[in-house]
C-alpha atoms as a PDB file:
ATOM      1  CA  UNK A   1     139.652  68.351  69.747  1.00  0.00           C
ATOM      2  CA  UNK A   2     138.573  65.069  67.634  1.00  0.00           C
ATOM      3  CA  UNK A   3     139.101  65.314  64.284  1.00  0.00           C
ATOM      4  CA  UNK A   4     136.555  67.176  61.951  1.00  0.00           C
ATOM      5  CA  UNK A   5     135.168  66.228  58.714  1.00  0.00           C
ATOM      6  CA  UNK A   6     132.475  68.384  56.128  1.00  0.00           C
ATOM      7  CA  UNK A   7     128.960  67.303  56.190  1.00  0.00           C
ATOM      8  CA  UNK A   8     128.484  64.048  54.646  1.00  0.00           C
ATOM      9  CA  UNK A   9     125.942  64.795  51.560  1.00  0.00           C
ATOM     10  CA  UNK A  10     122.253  63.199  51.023  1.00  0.00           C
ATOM     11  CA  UNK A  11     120.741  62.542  48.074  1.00  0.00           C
ATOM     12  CA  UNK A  12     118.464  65.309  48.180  1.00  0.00           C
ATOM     13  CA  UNK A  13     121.411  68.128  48.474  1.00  0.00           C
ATOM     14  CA  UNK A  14     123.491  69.870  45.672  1.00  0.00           C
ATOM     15  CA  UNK A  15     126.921  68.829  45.323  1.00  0.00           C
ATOM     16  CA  UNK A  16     128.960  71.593  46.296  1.00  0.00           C
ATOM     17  CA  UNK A  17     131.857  72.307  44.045  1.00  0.00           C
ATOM     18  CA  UNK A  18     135.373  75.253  45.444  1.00  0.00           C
ATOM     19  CA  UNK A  19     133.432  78.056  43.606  1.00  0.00           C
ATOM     20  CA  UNK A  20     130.614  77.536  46.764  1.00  0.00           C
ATOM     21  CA  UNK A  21     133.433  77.758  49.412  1.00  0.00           C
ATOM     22  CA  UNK A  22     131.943  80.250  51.586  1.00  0.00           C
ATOM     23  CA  UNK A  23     128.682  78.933  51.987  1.00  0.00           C
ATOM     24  CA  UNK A  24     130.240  75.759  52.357  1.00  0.00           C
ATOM     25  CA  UNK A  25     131.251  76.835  55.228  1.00  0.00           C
ATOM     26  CA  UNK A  26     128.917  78.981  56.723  1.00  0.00           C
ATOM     27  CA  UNK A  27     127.022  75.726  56.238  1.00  0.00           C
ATOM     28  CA  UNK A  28     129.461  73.974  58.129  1.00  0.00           C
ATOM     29  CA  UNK A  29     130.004  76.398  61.002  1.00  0.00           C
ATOM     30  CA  UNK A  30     126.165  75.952  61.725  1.00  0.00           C
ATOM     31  CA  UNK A  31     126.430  72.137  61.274  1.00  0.00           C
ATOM     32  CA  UNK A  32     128.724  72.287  64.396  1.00  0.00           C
ATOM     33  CA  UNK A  33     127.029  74.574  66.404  1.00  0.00           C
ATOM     34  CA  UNK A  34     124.342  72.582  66.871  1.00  0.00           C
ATOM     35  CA  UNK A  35     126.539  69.849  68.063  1.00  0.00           C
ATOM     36  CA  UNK A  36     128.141  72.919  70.105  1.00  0.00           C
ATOM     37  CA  UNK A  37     131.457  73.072  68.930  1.00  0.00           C
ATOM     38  CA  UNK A  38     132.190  76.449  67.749  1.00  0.00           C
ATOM     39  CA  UNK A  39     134.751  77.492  65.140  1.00  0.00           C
ATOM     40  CA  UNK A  40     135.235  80.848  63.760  1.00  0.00           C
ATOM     41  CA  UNK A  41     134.048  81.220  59.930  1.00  0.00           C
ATOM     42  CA  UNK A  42     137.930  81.634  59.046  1.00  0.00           C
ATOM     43  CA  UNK A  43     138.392  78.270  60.838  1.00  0.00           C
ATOM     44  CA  UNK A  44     136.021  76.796  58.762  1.00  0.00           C
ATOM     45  CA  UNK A  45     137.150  78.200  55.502  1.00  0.00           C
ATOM     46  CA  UNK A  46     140.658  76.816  56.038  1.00  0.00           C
ATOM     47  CA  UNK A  47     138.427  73.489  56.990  1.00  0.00           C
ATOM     48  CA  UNK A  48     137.039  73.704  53.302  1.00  0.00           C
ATOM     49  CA  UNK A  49     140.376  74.545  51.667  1.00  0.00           C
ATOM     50  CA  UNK A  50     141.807  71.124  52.470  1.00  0.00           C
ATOM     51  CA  UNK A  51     138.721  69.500  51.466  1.00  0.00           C
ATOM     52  CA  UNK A  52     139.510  70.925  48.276  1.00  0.00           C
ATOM     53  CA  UNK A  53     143.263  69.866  48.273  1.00  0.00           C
ATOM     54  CA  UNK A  54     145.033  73.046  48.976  1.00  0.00           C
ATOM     55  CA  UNK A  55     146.791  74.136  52.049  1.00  0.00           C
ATOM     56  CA  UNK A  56     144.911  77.271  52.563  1.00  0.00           C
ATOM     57  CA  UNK A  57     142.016  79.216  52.112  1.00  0.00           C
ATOM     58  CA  UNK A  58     144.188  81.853  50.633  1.00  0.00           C
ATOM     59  CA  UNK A  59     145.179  79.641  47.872  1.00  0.00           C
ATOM     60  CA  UNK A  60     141.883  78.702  47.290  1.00  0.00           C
ATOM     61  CA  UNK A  61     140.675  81.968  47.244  1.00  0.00           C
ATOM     62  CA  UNK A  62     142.748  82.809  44.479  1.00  0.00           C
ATOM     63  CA  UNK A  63     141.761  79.737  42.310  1.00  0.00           C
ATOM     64  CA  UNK A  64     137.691  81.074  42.970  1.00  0.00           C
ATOM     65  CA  UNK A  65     138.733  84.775  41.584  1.00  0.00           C
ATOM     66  CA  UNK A  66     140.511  82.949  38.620  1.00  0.00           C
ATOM     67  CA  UNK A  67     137.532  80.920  37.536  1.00  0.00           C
ATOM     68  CA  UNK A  68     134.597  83.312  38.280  1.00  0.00           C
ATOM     69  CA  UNK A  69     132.939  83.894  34.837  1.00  0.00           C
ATOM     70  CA  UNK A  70     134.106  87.517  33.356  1.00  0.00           C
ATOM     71  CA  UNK A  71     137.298  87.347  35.729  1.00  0.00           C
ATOM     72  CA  UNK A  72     139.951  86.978  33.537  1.00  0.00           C
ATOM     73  CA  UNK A  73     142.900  88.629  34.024  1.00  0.00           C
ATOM     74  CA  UNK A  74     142.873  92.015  31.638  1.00  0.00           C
ATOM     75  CA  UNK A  75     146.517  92.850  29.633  1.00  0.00           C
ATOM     76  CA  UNK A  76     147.774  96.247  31.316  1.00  0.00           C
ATOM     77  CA  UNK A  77     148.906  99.174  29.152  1.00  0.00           C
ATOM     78  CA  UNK A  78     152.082  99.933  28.584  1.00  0.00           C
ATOM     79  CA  UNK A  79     153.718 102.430  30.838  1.00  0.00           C
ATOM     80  CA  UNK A  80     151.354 101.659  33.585  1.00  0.00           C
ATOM     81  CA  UNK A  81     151.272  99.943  36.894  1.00  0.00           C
ATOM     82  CA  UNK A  82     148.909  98.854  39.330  1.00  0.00           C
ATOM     83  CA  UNK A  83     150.390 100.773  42.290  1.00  0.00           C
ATOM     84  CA  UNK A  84     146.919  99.414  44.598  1.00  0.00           C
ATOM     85  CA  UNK A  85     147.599  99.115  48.291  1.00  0.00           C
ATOM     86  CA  UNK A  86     146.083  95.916  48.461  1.00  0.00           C
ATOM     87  CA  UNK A  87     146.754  93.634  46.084  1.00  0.00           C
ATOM     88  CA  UNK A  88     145.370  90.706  47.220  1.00  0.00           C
ATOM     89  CA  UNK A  89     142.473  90.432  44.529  1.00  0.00           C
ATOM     90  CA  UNK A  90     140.404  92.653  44.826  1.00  0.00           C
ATOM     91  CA  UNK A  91     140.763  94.710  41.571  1.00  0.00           C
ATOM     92  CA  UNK A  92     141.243  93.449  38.203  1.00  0.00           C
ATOM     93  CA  UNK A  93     142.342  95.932  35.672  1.00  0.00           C
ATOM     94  CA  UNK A  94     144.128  96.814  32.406  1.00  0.00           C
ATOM     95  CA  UNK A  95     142.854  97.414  28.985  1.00  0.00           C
ATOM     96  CA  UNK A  96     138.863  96.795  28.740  1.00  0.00           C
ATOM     97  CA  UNK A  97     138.796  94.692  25.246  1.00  0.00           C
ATOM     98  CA  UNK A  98     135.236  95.977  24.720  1.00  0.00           C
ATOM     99  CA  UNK A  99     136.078  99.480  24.928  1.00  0.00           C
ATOM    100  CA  UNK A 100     139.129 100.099  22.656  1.00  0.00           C
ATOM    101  CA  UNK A 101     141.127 102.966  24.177  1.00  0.00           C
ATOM    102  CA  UNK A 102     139.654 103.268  27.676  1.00  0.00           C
ATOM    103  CA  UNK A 103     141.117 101.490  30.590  1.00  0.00           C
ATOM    104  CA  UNK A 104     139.357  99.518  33.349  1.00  0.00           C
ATOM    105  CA  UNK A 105     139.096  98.733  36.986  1.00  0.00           C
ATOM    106  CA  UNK A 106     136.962  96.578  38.396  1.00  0.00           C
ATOM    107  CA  UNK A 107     135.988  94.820  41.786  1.00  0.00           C
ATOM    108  CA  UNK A 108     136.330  91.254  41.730  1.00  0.00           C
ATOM    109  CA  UNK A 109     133.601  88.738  44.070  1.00  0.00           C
ATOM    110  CA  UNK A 110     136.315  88.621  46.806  1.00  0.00           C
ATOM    111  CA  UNK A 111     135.181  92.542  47.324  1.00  0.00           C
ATOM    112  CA  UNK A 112     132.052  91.358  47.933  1.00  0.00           C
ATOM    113  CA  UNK A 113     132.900  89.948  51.286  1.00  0.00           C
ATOM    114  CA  UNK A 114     135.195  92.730  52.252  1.00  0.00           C
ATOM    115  CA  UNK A 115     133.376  94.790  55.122  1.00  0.00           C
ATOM    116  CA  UNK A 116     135.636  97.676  54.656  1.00  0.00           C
ATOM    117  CA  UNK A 117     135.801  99.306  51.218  1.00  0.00           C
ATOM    118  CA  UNK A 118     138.722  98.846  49.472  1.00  0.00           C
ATOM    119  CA  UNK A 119     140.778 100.669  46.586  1.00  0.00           C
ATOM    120  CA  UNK A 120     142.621 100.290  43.203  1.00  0.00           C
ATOM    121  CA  UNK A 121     144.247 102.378  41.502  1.00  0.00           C
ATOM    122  CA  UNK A 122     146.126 102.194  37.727  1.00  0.00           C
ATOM    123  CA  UNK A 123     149.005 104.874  37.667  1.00  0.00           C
ATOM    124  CA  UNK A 124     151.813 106.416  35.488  1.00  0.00           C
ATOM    125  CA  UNK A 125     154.987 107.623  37.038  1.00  0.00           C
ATOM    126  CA  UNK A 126     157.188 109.967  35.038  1.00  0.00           C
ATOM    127  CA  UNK A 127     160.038 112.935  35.236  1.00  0.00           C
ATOM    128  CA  UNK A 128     158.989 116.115  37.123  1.00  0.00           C
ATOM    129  CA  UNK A 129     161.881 118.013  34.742  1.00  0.00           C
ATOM    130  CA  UNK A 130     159.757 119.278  31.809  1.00  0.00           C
ATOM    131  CA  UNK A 131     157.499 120.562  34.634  1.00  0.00           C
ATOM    132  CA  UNK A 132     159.495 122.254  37.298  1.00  0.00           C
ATOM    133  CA  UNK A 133     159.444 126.237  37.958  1.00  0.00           C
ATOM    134  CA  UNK A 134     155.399 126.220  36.080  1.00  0.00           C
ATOM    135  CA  UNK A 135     152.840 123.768  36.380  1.00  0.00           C
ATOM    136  CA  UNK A 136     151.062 120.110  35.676  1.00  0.00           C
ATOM    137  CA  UNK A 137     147.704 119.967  34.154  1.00  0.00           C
ATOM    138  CA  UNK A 138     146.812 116.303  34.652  1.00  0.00           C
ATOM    139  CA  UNK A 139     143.030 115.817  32.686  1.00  0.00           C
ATOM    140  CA  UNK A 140     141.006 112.920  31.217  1.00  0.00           C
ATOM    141  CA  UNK A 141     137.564 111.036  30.987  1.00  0.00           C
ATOM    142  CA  UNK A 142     135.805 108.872  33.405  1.00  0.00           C
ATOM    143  CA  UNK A 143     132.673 107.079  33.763  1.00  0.00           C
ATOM    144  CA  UNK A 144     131.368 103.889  36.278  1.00  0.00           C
ATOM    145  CA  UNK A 145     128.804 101.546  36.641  1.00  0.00           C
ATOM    146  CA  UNK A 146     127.225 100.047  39.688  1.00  0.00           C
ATOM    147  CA  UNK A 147     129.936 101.698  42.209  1.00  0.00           C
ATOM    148  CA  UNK A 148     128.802 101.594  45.846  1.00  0.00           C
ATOM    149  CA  UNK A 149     132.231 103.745  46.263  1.00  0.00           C
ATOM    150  CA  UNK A 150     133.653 106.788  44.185  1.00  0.00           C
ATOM    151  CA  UNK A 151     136.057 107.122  41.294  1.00  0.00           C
ATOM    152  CA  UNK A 152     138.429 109.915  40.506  1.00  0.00           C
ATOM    153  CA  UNK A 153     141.752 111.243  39.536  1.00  0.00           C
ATOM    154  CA  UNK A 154     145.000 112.081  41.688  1.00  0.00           C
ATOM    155  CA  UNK A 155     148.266 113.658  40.971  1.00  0.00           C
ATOM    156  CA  UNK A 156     151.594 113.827  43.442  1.00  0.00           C
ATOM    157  CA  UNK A 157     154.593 115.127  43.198  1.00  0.00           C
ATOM    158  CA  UNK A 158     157.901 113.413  44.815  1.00  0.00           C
ATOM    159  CA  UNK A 159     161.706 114.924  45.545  1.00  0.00           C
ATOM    160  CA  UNK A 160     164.312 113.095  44.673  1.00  0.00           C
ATOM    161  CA  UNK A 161     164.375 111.380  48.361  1.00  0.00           C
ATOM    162  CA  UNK A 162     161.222 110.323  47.565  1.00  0.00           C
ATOM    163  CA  UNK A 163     159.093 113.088  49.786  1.00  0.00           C
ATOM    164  CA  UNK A 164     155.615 114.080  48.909  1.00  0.00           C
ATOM    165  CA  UNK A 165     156.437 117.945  48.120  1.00  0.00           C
ATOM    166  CA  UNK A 166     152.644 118.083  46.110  1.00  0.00           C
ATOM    167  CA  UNK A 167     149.534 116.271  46.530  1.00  0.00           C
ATOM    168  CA  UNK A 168     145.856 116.377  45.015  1.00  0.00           C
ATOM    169  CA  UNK A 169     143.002 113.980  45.112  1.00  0.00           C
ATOM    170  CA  UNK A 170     139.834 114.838  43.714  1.00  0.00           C
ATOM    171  CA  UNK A 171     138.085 112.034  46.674  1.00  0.00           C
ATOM    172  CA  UNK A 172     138.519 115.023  49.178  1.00  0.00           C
ATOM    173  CA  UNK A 173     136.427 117.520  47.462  1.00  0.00           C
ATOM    174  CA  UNK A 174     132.992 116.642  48.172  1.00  0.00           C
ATOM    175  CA  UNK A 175     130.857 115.952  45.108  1.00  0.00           C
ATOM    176  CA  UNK A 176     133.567 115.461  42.478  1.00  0.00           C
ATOM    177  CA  UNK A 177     133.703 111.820  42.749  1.00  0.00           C
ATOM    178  CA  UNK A 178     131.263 109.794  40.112  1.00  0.00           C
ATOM    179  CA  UNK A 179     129.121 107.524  42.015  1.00  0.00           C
ATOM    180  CA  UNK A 180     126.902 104.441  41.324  1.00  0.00           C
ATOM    181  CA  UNK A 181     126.033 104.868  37.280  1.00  0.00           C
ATOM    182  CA  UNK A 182     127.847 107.472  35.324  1.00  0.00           C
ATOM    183  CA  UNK A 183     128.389 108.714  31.944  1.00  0.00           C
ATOM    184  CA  UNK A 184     131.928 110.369  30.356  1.00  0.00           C
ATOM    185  CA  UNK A 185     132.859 113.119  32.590  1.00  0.00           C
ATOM    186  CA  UNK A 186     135.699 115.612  32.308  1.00  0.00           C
ATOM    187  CA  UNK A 187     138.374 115.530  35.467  1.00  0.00           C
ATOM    188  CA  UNK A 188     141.569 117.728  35.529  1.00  0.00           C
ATOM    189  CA  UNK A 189     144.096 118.694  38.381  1.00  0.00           C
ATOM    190  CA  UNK A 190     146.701 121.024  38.294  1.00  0.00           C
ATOM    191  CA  UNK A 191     149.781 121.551  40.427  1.00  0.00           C
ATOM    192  CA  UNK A 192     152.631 124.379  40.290  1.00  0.00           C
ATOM    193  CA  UNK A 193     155.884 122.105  39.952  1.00  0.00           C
ATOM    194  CA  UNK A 194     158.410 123.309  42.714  1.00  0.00           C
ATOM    195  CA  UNK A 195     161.856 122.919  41.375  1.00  0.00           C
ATOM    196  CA  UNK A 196     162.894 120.314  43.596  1.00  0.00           C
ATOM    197  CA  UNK A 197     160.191 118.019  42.083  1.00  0.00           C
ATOM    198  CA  UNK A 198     161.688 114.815  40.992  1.00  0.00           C
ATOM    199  CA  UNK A 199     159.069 112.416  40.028  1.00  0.00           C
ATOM    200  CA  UNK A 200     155.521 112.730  39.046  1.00  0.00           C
ATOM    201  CA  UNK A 201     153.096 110.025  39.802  1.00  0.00           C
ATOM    202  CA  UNK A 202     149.544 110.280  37.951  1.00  0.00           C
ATOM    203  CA  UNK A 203     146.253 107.963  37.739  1.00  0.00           C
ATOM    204  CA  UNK A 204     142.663 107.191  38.507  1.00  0.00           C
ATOM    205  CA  UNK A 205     141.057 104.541  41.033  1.00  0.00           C
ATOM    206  CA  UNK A 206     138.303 102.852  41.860  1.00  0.00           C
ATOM    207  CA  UNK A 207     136.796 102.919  45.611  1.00  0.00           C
ATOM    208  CA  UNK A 208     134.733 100.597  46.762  1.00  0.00           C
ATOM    209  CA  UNK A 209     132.591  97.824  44.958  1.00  0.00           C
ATOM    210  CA  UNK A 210     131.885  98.021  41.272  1.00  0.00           C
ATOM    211  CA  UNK A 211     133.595  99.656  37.781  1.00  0.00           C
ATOM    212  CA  UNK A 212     135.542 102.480  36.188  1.00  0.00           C
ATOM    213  CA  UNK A 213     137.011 103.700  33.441  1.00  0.00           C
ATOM    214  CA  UNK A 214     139.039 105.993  32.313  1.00  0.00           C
ATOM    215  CA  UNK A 215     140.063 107.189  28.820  1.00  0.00           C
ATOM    216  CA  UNK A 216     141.576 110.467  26.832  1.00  0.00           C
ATOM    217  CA  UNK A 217     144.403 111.541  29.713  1.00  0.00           C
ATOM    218  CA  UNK A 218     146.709 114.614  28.852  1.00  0.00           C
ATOM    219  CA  UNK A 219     149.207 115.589  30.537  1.00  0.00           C
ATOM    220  CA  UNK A 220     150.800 119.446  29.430  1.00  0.00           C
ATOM    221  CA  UNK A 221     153.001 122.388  31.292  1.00  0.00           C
ATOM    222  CA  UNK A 222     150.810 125.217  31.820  1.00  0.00           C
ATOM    223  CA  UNK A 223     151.458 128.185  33.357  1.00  0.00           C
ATOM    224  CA  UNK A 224     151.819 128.324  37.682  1.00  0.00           C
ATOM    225  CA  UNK A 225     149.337 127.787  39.823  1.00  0.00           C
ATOM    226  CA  UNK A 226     149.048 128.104  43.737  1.00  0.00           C
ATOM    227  CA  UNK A 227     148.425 124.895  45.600  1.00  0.00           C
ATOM    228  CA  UNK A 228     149.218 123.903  49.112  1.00  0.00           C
ATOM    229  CA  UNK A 229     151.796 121.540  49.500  1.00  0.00           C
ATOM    230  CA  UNK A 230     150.647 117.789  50.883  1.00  0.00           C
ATOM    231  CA  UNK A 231     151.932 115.526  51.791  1.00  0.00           C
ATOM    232  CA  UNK A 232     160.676 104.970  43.261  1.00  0.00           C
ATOM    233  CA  UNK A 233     158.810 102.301  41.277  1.00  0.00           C
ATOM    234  CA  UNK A 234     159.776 102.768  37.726  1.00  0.00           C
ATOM    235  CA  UNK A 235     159.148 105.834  36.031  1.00  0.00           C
ATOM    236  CA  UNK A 236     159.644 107.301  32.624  1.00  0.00           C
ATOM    237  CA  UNK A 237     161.110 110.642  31.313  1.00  0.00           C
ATOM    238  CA  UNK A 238     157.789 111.494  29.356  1.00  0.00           C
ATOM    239  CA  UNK A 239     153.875 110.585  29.594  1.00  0.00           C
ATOM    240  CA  UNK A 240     153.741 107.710  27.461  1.00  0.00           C
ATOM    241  CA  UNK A 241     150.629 105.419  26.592  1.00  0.00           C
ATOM    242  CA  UNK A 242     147.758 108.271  27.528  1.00  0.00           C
ATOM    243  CA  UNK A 243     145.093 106.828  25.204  1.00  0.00           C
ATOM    244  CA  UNK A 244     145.649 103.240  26.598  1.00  0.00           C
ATOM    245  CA  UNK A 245     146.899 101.449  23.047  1.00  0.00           C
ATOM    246  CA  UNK A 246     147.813  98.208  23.647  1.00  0.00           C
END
């Protein structure tokens, strides 16, 4: 196939700077139809990407999420870790530095092209030993705005081999969730701690497009519950940094 170049640009037409990427070329994908040679939108992104100087669209990508206005990376709390499955941009979060003590997650504009919903999640993983033989109460705050998806809590419990031996997420009871707009809401889990409980992993995420926050976790032995059972980053002997200080 000859060699391709972008659209050369008229007078009358915007110059296009990286941050207009994708409609660059969705632009350009339809430019070559019509002279029926077809390339798949990814072709054409990667097309764009060396127009702009970098060897892929991934790397590009990256540079658009960096400099879209209100992106900026946020400073995580101590003691906690973005354990997300993807991690490929999606989510930006940490401590929200207009909301002193609460703690943020929030889609980013490459969610916005994502067909399939994706998920972040900010979590704390500690010792299971002040727990075993009673049980975890895992509670705190959250509240969204403009989620197309759901936010909520979750709580596991690992053996020492690394083995789910608990598990609770408050996405698989129907109606829990906060959705779309949502003020301050009260979420709590609890868990009887079997004794060979090793680790205990803790958090709240963010599904789909949009923002949540959480604030005001605690996490206390209380006395055993029934659960069924379902089912090593760093971790620390004790819940540290629950009110998200910096």
């Amino acid at each position: 196939m000859r060699a391709l170049t972008l659209m050369p640009v008229r007078k009358d037409q915007t110059m296009h700077s990286f941050m207009d990427a994708k409609l660059m070329a969705k632009l350009l994908r339809q430019h070559l139809a019509e002279r029926n040679v077809t390339l798949s939108h990814g072709e054409c992104l990667e097309l764009v990407a060396r127009q702009f100087g970098v060897s892929s669209w991934n790397i590009l990508s990256a540079r658009i999420e960096a400099a879209a206005p209100g992106m900026e990376p946020l400073v995580m709390p101590e003691g906690w870790v973005d354990a997300s499955t993807n991690r490929e941009g999606y989510f930006r979060m940490g401590l929200d530095p207009e909301r002193p003590g609460c703690a943020m997650i929030q889609s980013t504009p490459l969610a916005e092209h994502q067909r399939d919903r994706q998920f972040g999640t900010l979590t704390q993983i500690i010792s299971a030993e002040p727990y075993r033989g009673a049980a975890v109460r895992v509670a705190c705050e959250l509240s969204c705005k403009d989620l197309d998806g759901s936010a909520t809590i979750w709580l596991r419990l690992d053996d020492a081999n690394g083995r789910p031996v608990r598990f609770e997420n408050l996405l698989d009871r129907p109606g829990v969730a906060l959705r779309g707009t949502e003020d301050w809401k009260g979420f709590a889990i609890t868990l009887d701690v079997p004794e060979s409980s090793d680790s205990l992993y803790f958090g709240f995420m963010v599904h789909g497009r949009g923002t949540g926050w959480a604030r005001d976790f605690t996490v206390e032995r209380v006395e055993a519950a029934q659960t069924s059972a379902r089912g090593k980053p760093y971790r620390f002997e004790r819940p540290t940094n629950l009110h998200f200080g910096a």
